[in-house]
N, C-alpha and C. Protein backbone atom coordinates (compact mmCIF):
# COMPACT_ATOMS: atom_id res chain seq x y z
N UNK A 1 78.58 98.95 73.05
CA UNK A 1 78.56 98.09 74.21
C UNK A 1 79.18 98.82 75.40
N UNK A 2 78.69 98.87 76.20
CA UNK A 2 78.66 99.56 77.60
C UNK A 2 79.97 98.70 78.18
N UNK A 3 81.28 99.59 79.04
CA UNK A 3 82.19 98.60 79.83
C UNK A 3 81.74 98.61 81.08
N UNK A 4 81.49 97.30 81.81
CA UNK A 4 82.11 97.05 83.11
C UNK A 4 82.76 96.95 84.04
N UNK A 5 82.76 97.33 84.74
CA UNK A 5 84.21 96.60 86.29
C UNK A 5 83.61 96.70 87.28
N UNK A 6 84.44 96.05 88.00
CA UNK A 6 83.83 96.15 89.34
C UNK A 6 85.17 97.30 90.34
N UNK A 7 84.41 98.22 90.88
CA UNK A 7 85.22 99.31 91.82
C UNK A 7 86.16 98.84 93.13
N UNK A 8 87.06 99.01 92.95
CA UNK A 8 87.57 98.43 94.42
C UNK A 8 86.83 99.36 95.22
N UNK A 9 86.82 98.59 96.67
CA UNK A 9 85.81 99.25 97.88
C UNK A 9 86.61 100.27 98.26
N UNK A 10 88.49 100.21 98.43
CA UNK A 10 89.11 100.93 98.64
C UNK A 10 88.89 102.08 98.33
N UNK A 11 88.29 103.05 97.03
CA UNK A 11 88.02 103.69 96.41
C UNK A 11 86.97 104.79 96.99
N UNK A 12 85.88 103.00 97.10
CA UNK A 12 84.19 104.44 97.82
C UNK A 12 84.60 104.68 99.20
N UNK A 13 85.35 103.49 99.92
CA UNK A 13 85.06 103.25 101.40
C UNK A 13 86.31 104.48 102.63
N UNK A 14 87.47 104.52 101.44
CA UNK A 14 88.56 105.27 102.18
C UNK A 14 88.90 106.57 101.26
N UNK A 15 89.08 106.53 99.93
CA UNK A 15 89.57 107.56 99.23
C UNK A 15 88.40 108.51 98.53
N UNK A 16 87.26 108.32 98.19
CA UNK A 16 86.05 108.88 98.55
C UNK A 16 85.76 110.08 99.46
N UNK A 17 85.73 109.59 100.76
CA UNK A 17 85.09 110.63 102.03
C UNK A 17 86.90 111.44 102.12
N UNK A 18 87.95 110.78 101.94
CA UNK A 18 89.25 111.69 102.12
C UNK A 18 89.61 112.66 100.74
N UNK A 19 89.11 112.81 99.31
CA UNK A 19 89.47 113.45 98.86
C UNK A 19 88.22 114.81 98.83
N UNK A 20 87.02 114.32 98.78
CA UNK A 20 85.62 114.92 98.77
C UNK A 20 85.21 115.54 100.21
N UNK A 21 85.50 114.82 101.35
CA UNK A 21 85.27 115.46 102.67
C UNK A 21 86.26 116.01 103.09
N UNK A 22 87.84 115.37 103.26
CA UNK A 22 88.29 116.17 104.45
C UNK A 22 89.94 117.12 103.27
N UNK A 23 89.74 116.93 102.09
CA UNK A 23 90.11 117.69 100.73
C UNK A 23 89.59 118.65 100.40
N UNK A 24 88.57 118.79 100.45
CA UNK A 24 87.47 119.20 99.59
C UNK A 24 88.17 119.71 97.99
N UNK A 25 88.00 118.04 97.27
CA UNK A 25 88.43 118.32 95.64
C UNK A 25 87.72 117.49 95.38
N UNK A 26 86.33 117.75 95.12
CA UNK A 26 85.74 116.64 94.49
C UNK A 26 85.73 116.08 93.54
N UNK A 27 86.70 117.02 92.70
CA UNK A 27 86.78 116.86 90.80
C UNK A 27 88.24 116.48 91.08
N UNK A 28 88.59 116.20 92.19
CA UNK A 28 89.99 115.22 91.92
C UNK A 28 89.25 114.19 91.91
N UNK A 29 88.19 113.32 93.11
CA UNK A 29 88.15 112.38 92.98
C UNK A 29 87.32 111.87 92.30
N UNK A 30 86.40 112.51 91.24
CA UNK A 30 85.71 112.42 89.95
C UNK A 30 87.09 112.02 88.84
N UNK A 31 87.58 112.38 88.91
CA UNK A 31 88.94 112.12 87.95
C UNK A 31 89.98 110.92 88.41
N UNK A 32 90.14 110.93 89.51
CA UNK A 32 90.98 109.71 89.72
C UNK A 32 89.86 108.50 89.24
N UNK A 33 88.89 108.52 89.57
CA UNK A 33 87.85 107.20 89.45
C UNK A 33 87.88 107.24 88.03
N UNK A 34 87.93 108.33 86.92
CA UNK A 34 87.39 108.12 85.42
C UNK A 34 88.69 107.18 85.33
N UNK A 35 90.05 107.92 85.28
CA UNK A 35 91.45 107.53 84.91
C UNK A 35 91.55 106.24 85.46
N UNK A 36 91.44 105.83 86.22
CA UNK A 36 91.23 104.30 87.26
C UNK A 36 90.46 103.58 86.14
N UNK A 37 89.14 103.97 85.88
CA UNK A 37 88.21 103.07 85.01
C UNK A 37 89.06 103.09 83.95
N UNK A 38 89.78 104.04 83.30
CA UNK A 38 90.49 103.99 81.85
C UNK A 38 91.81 103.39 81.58
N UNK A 39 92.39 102.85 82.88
CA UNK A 39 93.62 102.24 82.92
C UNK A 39 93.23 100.82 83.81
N UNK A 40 93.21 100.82 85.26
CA UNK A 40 93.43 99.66 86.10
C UNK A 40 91.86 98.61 85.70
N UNK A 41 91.08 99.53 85.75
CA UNK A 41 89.66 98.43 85.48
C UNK A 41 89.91 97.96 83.73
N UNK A 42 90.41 98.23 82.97
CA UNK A 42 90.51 98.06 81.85
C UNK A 42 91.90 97.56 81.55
N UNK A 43 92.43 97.27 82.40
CA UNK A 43 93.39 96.25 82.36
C UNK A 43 94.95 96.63 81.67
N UNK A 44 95.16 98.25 81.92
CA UNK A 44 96.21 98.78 81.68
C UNK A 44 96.41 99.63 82.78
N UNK A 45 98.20 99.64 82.46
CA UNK A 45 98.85 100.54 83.80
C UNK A 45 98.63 101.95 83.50
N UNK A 46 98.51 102.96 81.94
CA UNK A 46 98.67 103.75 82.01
C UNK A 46 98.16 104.15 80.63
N UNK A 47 97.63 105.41 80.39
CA UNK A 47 97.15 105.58 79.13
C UNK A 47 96.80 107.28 79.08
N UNK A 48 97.10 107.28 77.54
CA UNK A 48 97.07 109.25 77.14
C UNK A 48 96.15 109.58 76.99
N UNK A 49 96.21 110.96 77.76
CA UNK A 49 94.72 111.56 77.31
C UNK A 49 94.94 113.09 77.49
N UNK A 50 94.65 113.92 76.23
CA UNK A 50 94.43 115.58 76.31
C UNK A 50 93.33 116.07 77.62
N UNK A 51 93.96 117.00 78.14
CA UNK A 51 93.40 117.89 79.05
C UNK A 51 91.60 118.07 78.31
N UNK A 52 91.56 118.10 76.76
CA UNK A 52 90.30 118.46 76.40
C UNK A 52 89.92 117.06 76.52
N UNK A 53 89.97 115.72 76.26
CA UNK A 53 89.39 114.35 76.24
C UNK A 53 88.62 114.45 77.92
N UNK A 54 89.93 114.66 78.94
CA UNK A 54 89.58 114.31 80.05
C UNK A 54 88.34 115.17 80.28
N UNK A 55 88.31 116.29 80.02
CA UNK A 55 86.84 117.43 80.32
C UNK A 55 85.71 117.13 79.48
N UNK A 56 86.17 116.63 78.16
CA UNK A 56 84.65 116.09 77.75
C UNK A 56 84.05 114.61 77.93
N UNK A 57 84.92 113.71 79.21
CA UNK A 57 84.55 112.46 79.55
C UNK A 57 83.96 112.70 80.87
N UNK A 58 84.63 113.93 81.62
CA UNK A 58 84.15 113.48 82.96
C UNK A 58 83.22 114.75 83.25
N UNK A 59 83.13 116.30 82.37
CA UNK A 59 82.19 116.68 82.40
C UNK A 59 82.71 118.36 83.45
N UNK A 60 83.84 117.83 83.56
CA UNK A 60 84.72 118.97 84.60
C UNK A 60 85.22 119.94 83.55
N UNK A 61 85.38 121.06 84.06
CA UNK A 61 86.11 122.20 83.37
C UNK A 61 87.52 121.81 83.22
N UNK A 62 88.26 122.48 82.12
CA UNK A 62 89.57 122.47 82.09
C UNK A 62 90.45 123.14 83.07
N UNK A 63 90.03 123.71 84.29
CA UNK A 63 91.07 124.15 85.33
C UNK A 63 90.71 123.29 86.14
N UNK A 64 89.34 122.68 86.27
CA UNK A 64 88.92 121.92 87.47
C UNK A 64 90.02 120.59 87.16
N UNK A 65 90.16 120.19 85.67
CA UNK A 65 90.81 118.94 85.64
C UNK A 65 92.90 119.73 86.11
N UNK A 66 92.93 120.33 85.58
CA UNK A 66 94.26 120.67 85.61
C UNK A 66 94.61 121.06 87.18
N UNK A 67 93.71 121.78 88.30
CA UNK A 67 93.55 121.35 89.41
C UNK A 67 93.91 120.06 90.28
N UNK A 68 93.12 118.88 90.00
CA UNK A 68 92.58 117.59 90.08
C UNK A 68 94.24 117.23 89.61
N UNK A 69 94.80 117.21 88.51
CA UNK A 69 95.83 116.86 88.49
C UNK A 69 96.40 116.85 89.09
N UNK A 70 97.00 118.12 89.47
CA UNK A 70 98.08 118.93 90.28
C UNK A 70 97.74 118.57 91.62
N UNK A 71 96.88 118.19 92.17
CA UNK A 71 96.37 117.66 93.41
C UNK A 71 96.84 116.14 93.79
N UNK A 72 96.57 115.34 92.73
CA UNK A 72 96.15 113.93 92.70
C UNK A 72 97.70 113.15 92.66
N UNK A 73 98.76 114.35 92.27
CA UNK A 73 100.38 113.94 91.85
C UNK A 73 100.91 114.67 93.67
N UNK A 74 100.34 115.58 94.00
CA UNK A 74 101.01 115.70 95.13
C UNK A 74 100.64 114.81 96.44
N UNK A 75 99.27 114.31 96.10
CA UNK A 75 99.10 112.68 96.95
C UNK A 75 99.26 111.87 96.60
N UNK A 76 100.18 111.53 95.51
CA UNK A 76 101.13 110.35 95.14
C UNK A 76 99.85 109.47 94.38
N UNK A 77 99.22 110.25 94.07
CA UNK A 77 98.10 108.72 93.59
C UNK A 77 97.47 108.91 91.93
N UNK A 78 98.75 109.68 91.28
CA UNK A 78 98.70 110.10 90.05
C UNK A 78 99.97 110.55 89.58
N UNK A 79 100.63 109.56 88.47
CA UNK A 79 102.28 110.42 87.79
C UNK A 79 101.77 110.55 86.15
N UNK A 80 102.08 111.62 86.11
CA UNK A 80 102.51 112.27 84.96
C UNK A 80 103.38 112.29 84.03
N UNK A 81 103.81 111.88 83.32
CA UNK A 81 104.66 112.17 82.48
C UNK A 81 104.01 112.59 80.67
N UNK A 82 105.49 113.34 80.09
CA UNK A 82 105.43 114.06 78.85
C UNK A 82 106.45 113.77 78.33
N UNK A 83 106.72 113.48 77.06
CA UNK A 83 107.81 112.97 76.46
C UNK A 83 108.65 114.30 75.73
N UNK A 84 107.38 115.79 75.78
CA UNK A 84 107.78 116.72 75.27
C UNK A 84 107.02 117.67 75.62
N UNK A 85 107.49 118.97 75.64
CA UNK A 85 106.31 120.02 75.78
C UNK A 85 105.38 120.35 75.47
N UNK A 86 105.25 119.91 74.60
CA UNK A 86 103.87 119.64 73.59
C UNK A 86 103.31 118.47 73.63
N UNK A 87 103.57 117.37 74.17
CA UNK A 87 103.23 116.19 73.07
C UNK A 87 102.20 115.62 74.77
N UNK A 88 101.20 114.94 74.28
CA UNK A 88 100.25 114.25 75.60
C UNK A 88 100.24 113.56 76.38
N UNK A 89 100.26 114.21 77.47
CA UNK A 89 100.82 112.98 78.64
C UNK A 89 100.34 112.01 78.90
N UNK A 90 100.90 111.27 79.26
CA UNK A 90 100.89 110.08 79.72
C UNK A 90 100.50 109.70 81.44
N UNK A 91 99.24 109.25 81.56
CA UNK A 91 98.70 108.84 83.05
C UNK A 91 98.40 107.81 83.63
N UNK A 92 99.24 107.73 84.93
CA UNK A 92 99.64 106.02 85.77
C UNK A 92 98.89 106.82 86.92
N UNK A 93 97.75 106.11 87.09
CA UNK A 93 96.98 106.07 88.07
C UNK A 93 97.66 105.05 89.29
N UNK A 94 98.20 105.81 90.35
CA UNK A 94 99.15 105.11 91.26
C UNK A 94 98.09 104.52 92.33
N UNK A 95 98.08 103.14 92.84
CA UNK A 95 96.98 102.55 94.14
C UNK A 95 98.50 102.37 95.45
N UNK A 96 98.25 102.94 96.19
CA UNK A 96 99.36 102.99 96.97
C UNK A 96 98.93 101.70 98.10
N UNK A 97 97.91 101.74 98.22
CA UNK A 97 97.16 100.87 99.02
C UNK A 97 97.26 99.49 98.90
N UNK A 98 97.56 99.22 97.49
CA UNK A 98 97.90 98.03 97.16
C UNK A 98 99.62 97.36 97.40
N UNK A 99 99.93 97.52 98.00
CA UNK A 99 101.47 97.60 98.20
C UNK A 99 101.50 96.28 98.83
């Protein structure tokens, strides 16, 4: 069974043309939208996922996602955390917009 949601507009209408046009990271904002669908549209704040899960869901290379990361935490609209050096982080897709 296929999931649904519906996209906030916020998403296509403002964070869209600013991470893809005037960013140019388009595989950040291919990734914020998967992680968004996998936490806020699905009705959780935050949820784990291996660097390899995220590349074989959204279709991005493993630097493009590790990129996209490292991008998406320095515009506040992605935290990270690891409970260990090893062990899989943990991702809170941050909506700042919603404040």
């Amino acid at each position: 069974m296929r999931k649904t949601f519906e996209v906030d507009g916020y998403l296509v209408e403002v964070l869209l043309p600013d991470l893809v046009g005037h960013d140019k990271r388009p595989a950040a904002f291919v990734l914020y939208l998967w992680l968004w669908a996998n936490t806020h549209a699905a009705g959780r704040t935050a949820a784990f996922f291996s660097y390899q899960a995220m590349t074989d869901r959204t279709g991005l290379s493993k630097s493009a996602v590790q990129r996209a990361v490292a991008w998406l935490e320095r515009r506040q609209l992605l935290r990270v955390r690891k409970r260990s050096a090893t062990a899989v982080p943990e991702y809170t897709v941050l909506t700042p917009w919603l404040r």
